[in-house]
PDB file of N, CA and C in Angstrom:
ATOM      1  N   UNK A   1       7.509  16.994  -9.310  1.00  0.00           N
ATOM      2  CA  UNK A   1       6.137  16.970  -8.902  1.00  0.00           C
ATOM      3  C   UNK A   1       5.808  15.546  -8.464  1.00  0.00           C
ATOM      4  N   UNK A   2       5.275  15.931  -7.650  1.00  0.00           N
ATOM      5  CA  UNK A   2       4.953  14.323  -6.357  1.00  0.00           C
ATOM      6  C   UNK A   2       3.245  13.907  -6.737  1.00  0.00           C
ATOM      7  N   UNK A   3       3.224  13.083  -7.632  1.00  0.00           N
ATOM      8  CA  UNK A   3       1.712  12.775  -7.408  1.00  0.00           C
ATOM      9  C   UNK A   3       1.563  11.915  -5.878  1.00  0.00           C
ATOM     10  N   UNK A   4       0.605  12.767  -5.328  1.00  0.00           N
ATOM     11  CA  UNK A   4       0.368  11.803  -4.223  1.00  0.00           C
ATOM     12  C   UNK A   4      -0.623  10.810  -4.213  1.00  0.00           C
ATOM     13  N   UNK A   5      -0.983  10.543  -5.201  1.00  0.00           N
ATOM     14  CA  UNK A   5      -2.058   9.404  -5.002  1.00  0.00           C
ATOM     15  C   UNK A   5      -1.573   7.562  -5.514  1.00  0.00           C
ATOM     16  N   UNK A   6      -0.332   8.138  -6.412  1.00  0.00           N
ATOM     17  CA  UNK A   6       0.673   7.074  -7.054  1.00  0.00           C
ATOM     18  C   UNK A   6       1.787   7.061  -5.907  1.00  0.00           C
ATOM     19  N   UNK A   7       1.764   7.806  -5.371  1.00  0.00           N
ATOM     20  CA  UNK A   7       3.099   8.620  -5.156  1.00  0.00           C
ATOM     21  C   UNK A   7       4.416   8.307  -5.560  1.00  0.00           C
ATOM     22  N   UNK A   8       4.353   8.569  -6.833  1.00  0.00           N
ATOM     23  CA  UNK A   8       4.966   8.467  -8.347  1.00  0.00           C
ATOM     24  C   UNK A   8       5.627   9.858  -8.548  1.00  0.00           C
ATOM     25  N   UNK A   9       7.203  10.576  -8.578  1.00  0.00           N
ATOM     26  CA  UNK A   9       6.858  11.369  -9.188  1.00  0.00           C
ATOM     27  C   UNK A   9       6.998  11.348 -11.111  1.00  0.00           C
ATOM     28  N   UNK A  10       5.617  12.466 -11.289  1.00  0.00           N
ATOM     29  CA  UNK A  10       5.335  12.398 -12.637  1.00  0.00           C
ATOM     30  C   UNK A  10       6.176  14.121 -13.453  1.00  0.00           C
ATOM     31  N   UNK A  11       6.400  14.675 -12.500  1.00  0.00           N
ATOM     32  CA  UNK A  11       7.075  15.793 -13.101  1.00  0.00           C
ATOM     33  C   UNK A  11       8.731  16.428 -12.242  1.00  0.00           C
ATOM     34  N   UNK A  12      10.021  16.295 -13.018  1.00  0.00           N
ATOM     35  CA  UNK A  12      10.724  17.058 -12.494  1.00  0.00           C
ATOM     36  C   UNK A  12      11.540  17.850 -13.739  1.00  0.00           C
ATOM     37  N   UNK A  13      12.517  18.878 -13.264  1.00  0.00           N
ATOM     38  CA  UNK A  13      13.260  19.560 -13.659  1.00  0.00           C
ATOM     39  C   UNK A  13      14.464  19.921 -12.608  1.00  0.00           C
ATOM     40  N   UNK A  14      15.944  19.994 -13.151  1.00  0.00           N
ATOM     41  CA  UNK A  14      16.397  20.136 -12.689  1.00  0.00           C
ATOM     42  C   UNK A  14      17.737  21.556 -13.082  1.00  0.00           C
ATOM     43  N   UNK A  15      17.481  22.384 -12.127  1.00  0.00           N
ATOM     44  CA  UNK A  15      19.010  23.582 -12.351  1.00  0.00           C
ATOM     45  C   UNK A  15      20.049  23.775 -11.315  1.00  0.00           C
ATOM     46  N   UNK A  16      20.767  24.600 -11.374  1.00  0.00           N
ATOM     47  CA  UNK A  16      21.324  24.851 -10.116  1.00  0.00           C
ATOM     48  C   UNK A  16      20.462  25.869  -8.943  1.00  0.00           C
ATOM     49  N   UNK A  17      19.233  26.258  -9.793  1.00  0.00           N
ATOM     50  CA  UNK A  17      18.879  27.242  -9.100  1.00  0.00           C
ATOM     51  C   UNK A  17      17.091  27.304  -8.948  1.00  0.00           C
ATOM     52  N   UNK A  18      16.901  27.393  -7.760  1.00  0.00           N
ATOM     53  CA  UNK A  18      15.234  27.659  -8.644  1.00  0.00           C
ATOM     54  C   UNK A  18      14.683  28.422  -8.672  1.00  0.00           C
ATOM     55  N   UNK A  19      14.120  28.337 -10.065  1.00  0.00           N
ATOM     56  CA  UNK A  19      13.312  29.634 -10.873  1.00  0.00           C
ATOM     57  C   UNK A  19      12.349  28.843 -11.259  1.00  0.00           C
ATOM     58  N   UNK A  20      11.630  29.791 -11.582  1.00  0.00           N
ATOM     59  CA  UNK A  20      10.047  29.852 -12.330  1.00  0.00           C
ATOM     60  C   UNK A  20      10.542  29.006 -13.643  1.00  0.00           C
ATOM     61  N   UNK A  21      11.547  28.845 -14.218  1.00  0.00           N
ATOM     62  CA  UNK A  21      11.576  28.022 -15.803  1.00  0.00           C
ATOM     63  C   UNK A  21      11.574  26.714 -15.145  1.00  0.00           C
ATOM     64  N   UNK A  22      12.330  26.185 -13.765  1.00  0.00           N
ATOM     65  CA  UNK A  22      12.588  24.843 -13.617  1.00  0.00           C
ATOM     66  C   UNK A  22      11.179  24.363 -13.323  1.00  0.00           C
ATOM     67  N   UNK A  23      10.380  25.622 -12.846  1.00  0.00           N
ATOM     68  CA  UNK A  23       8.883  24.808 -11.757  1.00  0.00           C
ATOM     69  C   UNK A  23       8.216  24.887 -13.141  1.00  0.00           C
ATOM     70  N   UNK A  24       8.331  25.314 -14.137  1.00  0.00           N
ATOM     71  CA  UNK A  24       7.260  25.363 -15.140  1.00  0.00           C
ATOM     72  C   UNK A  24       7.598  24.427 -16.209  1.00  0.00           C
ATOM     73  N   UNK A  25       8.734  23.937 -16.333  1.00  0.00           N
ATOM     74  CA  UNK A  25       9.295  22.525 -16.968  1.00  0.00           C
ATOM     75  C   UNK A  25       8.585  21.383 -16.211  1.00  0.00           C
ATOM     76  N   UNK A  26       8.685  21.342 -14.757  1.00  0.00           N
ATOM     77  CA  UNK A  26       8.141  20.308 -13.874  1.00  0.00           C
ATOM     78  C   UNK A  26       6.727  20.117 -14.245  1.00  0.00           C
ATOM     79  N   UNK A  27       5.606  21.147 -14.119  1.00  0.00           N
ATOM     80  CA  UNK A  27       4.422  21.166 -14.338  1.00  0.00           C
ATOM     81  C   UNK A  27       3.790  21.044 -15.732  1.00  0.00           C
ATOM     82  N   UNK A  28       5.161  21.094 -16.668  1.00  0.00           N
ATOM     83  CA  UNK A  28       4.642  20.683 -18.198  1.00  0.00           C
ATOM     84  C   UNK A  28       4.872  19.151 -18.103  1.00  0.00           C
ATOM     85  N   UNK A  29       5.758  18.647 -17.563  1.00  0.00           N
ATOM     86  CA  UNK A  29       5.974  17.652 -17.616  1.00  0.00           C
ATOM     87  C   UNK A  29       4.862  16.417 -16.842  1.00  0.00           C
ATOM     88  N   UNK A  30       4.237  17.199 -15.917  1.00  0.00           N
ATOM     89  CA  UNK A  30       3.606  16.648 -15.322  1.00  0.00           C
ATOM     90  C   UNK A  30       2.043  16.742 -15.027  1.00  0.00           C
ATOM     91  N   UNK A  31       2.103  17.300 -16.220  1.00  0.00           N
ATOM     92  CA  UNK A  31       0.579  17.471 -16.500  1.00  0.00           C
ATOM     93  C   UNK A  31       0.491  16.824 -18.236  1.00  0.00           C
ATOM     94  N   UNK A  32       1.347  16.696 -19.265  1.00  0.00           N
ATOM     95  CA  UNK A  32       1.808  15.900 -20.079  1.00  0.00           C
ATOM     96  C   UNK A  32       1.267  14.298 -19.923  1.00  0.00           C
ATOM     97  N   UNK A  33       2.120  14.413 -18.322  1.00  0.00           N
ATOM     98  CA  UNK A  33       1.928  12.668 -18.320  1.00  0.00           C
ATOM     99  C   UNK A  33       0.349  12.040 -17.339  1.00  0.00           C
ATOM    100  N   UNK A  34      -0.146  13.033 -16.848  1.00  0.00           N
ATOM    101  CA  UNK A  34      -1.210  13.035 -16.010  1.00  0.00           C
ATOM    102  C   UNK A  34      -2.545  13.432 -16.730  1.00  0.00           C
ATOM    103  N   UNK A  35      -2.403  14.519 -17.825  1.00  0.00           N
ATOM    104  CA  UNK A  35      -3.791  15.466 -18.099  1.00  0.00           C
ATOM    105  C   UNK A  35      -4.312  15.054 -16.880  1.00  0.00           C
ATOM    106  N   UNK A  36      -3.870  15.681 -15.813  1.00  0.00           N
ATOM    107  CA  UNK A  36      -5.239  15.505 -14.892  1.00  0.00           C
ATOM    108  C   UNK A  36      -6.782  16.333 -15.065  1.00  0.00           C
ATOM    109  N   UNK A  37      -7.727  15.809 -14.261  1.00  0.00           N
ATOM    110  CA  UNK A  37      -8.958  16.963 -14.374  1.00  0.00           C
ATOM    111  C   UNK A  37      -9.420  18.379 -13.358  1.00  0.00           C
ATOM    112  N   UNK A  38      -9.869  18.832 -13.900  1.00  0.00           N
ATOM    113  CA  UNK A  38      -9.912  20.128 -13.132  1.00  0.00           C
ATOM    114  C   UNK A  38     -10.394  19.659 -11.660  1.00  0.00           C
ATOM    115  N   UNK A  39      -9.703  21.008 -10.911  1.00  0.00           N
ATOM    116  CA  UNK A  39     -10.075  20.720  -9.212  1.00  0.00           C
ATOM    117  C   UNK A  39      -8.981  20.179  -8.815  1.00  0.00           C
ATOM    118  N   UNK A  40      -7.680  19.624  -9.650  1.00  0.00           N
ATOM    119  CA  UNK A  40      -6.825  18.632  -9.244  1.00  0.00           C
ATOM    120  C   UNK A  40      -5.693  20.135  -7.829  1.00  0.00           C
ATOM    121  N   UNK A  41      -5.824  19.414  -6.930  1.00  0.00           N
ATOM    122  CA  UNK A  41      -4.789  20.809  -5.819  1.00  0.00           C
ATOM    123  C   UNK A  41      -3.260  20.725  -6.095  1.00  0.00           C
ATOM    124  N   UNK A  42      -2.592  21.826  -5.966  1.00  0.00           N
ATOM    125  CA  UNK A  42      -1.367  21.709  -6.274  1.00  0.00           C
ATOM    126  C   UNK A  42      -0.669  21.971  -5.051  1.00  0.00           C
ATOM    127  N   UNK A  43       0.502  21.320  -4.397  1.00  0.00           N
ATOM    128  CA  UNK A  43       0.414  21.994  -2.984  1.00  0.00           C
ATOM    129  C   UNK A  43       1.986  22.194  -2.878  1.00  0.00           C
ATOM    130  N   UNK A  44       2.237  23.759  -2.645  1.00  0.00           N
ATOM    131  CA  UNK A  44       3.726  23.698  -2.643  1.00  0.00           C
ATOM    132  C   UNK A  44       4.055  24.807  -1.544  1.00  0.00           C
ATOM    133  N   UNK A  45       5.278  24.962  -1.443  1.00  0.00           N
ATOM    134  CA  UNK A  45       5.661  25.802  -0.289  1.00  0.00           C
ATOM    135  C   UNK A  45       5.543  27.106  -0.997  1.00  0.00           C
ATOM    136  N   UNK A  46       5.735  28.410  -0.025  1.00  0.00           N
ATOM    137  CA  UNK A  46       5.574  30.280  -0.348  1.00  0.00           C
ATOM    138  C   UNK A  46       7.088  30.342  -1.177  1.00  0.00           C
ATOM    139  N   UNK A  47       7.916  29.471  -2.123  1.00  0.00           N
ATOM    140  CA  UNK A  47       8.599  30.131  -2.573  1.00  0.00           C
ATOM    141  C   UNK A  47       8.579  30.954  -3.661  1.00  0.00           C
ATOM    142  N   UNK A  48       9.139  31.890  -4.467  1.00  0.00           N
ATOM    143  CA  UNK A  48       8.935  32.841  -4.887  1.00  0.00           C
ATOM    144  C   UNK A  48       8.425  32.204  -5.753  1.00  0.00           C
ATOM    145  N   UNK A  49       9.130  31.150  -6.694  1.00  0.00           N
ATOM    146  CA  UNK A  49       8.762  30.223  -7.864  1.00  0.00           C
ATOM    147  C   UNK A  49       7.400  29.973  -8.104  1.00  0.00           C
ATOM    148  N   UNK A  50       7.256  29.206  -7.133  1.00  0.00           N
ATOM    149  CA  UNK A  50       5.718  29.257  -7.011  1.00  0.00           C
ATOM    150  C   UNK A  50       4.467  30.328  -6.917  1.00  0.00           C
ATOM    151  N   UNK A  51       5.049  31.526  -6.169  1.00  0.00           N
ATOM    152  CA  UNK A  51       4.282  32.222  -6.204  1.00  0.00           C
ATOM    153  C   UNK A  51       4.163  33.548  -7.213  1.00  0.00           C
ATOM    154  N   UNK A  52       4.731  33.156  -8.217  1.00  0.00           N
ATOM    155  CA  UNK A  52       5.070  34.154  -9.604  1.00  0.00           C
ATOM    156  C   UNK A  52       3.831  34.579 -10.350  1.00  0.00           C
ATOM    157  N   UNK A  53       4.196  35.619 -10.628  1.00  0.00           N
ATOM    158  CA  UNK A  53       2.953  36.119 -11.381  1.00  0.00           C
ATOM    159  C   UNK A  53       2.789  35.428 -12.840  1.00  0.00           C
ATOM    160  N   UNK A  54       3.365  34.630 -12.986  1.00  0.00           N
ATOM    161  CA  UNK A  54       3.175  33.997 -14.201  1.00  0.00           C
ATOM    162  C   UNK A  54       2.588  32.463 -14.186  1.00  0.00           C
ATOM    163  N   UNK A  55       3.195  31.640 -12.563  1.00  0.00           N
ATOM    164  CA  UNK A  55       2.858  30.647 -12.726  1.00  0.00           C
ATOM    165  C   UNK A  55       1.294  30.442 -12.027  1.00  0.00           C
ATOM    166  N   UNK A  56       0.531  31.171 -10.834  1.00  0.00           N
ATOM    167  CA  UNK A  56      -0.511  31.016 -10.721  1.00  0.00           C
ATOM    168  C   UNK A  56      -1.343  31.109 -11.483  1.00  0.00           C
ATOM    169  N   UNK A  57      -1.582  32.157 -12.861  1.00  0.00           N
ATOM    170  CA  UNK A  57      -2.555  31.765 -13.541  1.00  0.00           C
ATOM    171  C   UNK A  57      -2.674  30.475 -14.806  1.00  0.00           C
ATOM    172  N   UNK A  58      -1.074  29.844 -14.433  1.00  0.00           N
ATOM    173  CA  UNK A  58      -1.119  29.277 -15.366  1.00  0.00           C
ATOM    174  C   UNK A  58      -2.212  27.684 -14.795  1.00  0.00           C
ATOM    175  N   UNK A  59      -1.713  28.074 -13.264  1.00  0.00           N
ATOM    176  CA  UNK A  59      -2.412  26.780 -12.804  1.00  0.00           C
ATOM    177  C   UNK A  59      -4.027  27.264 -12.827  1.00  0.00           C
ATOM    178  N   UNK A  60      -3.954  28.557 -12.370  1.00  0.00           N
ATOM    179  CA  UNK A  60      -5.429  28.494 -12.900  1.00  0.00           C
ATOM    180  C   UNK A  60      -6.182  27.987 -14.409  1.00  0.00           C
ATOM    181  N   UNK A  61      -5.404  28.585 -15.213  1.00  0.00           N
ATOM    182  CA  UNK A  61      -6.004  27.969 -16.369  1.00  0.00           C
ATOM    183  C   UNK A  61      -5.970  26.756 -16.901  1.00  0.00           C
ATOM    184  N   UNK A  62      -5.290  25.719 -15.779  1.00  0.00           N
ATOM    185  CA  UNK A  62      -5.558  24.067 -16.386  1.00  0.00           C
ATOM    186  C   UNK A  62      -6.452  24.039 -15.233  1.00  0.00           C
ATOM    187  N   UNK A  63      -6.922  24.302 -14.724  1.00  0.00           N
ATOM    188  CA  UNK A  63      -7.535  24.252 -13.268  1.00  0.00           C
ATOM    189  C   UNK A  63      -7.827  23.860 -12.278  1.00  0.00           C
ATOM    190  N   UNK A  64      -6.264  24.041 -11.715  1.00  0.00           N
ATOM    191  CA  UNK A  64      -5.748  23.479 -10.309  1.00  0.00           C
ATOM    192  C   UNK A  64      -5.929  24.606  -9.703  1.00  0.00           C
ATOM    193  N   UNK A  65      -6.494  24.226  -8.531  1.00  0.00           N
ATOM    194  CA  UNK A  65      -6.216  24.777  -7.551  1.00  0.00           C
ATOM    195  C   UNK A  65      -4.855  24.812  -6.666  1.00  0.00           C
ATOM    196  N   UNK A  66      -4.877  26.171  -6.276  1.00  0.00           N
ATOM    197  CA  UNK A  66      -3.283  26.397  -5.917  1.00  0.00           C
ATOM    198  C   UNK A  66      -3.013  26.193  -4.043  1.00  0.00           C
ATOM    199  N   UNK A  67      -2.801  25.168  -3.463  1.00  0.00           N
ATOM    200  CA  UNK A  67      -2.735  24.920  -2.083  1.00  0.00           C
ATOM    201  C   UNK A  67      -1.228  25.400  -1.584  1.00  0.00           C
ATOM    202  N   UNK A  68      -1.066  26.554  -0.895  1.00  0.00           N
ATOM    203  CA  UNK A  68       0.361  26.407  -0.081  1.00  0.00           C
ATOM    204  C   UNK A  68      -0.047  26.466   1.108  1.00  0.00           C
ATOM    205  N   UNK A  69       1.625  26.115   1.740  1.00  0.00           N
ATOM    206  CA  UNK A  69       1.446  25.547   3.028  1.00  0.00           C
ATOM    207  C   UNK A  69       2.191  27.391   4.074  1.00  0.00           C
ATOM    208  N   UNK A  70       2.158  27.137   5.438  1.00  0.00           N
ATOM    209  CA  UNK A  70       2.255  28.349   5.647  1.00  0.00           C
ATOM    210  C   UNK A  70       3.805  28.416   6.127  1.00  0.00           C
ATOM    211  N   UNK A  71       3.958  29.891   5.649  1.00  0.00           N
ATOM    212  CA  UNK A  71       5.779  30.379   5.507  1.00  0.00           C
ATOM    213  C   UNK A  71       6.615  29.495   6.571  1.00  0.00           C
ATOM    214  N   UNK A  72       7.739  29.282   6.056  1.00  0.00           N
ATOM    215  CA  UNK A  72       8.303  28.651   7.181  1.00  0.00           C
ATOM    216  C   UNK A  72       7.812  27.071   7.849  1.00  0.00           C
ATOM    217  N   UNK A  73       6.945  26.416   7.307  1.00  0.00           N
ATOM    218  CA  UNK A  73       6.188  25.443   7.619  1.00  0.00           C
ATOM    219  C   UNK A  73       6.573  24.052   7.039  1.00  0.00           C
ATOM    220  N   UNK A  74       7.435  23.304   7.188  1.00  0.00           N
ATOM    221  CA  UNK A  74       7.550  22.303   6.053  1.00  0.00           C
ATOM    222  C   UNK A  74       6.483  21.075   6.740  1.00  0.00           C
ATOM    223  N   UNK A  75       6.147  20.973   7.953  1.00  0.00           N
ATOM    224  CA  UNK A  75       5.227  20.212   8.330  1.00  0.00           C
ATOM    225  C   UNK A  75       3.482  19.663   7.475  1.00  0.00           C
ATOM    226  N   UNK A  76       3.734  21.263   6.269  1.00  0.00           N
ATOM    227  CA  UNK A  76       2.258  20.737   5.715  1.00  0.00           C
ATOM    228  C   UNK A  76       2.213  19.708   4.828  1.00  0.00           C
ATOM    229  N   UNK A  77       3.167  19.721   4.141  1.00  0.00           N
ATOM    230  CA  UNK A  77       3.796  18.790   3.201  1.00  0.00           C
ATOM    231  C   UNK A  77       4.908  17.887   3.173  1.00  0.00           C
ATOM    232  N   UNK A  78       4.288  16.915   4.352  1.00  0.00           N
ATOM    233  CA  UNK A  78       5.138  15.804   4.970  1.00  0.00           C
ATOM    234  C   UNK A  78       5.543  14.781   3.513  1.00  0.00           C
ATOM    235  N   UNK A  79       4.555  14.539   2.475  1.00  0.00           N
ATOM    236  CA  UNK A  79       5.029  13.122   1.516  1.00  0.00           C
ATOM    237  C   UNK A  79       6.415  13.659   0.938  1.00  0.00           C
ATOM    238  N   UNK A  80       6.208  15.440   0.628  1.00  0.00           N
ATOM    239  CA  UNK A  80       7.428  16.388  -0.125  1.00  0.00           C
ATOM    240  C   UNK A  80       8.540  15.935   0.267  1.00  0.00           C
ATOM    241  N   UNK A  81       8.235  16.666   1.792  1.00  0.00           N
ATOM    242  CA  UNK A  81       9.540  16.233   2.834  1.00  0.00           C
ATOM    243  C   UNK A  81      10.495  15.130   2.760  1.00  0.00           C
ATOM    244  N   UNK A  82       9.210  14.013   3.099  1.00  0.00           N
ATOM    245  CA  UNK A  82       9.893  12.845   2.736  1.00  0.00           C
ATOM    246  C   UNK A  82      10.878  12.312   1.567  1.00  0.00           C
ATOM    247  N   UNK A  83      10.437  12.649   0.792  1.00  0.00           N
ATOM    248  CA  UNK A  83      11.314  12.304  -0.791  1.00  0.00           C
ATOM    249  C   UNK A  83      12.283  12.744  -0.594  1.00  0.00           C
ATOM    250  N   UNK A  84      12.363  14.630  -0.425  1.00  0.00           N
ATOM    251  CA  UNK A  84      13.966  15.236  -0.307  1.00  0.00           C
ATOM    252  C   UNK A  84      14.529  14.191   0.342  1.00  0.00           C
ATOM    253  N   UNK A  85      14.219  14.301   1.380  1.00  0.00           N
ATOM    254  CA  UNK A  85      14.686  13.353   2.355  1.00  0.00           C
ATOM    255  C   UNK A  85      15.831  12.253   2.342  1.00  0.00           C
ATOM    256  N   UNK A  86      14.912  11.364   1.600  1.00  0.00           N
ATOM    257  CA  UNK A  86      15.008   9.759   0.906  1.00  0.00           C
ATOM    258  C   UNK A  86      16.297  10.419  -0.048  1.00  0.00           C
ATOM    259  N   UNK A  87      15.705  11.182  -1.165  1.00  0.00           N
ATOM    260  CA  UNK A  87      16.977  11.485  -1.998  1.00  0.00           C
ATOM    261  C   UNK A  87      18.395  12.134  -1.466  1.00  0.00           C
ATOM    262  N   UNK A  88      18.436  12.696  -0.781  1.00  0.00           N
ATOM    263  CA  UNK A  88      19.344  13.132  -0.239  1.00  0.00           C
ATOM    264  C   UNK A  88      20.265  12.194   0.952  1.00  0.00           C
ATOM    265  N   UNK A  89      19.647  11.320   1.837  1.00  0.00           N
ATOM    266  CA  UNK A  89      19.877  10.125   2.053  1.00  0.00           C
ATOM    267  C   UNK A  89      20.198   9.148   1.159  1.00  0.00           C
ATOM    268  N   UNK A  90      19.992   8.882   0.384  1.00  0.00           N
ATOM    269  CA  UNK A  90      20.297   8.211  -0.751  1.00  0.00           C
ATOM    270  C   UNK A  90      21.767   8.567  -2.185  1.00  0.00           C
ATOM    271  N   UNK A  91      21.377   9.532  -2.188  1.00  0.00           N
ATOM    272  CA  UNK A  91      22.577  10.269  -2.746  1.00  0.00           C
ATOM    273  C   UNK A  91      23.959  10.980  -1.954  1.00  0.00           C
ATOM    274  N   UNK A  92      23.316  11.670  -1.431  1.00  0.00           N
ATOM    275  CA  UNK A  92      24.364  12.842  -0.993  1.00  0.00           C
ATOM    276  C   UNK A  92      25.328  12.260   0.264  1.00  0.00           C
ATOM    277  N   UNK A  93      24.569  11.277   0.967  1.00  0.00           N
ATOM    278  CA  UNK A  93      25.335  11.229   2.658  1.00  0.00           C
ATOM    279  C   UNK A  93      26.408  10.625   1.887  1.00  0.00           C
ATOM    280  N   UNK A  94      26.600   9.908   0.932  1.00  0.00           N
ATOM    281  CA  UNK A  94      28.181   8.551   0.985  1.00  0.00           C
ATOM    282  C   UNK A  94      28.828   9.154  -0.121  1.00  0.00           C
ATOM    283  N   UNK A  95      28.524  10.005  -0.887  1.00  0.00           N
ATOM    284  CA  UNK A  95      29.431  10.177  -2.124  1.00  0.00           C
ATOM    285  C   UNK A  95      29.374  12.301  -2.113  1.00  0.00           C
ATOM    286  N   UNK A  96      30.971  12.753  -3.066  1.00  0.00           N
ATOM    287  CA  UNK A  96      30.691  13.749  -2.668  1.00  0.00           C
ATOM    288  C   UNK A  96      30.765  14.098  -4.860  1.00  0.00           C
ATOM    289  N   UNK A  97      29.711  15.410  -5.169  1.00  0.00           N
ATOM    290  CA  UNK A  97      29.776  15.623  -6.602  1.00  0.00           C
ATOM    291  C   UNK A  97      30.266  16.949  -7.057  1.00  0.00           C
ATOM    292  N   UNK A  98      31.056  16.348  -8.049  1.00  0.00           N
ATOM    293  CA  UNK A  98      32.047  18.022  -8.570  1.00  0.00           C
ATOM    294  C   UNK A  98      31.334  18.927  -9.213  1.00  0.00           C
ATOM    295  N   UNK A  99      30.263  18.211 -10.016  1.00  0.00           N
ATOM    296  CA  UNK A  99      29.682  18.733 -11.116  1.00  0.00           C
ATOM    297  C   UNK A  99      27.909  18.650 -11.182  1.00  0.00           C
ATOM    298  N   UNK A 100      27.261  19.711 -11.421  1.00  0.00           N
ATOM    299  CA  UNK A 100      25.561  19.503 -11.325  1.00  0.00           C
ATOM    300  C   UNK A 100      25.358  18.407 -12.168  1.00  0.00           C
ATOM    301  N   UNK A 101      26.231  18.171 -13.786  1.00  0.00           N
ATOM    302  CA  UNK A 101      25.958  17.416 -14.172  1.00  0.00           C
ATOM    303  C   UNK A 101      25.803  15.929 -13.450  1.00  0.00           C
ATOM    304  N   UNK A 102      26.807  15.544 -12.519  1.00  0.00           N
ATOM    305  CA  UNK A 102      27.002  14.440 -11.502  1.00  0.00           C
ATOM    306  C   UNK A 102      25.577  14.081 -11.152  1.00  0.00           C
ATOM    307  N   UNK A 103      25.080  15.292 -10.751  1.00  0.00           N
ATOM    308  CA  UNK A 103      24.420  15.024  -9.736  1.00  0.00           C
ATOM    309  C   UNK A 103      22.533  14.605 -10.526  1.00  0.00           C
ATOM    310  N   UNK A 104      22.849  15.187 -11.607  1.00  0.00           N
ATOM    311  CA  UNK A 104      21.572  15.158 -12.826  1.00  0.00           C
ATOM    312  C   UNK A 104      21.355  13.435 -12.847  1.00  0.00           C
ATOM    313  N   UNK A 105      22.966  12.750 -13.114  1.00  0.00           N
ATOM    314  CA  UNK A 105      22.980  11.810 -13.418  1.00  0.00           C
ATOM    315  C   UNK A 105      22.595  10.677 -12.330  1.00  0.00           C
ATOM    316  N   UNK A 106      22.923  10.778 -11.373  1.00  0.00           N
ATOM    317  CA  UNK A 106      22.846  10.162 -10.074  1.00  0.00           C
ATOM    318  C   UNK A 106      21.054  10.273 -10.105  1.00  0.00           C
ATOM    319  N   UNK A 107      20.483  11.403 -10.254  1.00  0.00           N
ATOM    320  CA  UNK A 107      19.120  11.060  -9.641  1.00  0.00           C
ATOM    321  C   UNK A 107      18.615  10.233 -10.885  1.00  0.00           C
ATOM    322  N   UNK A 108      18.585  10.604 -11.892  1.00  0.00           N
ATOM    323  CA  UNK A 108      17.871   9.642 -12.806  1.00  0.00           C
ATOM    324  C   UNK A 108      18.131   8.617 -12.944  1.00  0.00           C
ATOM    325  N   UNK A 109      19.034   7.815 -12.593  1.00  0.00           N
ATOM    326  CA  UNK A 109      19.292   6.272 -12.064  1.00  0.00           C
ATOM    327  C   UNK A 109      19.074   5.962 -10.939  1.00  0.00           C
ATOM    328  N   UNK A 110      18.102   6.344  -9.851  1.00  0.00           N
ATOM    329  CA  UNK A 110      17.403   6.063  -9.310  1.00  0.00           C
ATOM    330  C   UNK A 110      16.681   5.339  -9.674  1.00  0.00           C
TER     331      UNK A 110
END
């Protein structure tokens, strides 16, 4: 999770896969370190994760509002973009990893 106003991120999780447990680790984590206040927008792409019947009301009930961007669109969420980006530039172009663990390790020494 990308605070954009620090643009800090304050929440991640990481699997091989994403599911609703990794995005809901992220958003504990990052509402933990934020308590933000209500009204705060959450803005993520139509993936399923996000759009789970479990995790919208959860954002409703700290009370974020839930902003996605439209299918297929990565243009709405250019700061997002950017980071993959950066990280993947940063990591992935010069070195190659055997193991997820590798790769766990590599980002958090960032």
């Amino acid at each position: 999770m990308l605070d954009l106003y620090s643009r800090r991120i304050v929440g991640w999780a990481m699997t091989s896969r994403q599911t609703l447990t990794v995005v809901d680790e992220a958003w504990w984590m990052a509402w933990q370190r934020r308590r933000p206040a209500p009204g705060l927008v959450h803005h993520s792409d139509q993936g399923n994760q996000y759009r789970a019947g479990l995790y919208q009301p959860l954002l409703a009930r700290c009370g974020v509002v839930s902003s996605m961007s439209r299918k297929g669109n990565c243009y709405e969420n250019p700061p997002v973009e950017s980071f993959f980006s950066f990280l993947k530039n940063e990591l992935a172009r010069h070195r190659r990893f055997r193991h997820h663990a590798e790769v766990q390790y590599a980002i958090a020494g960032i």
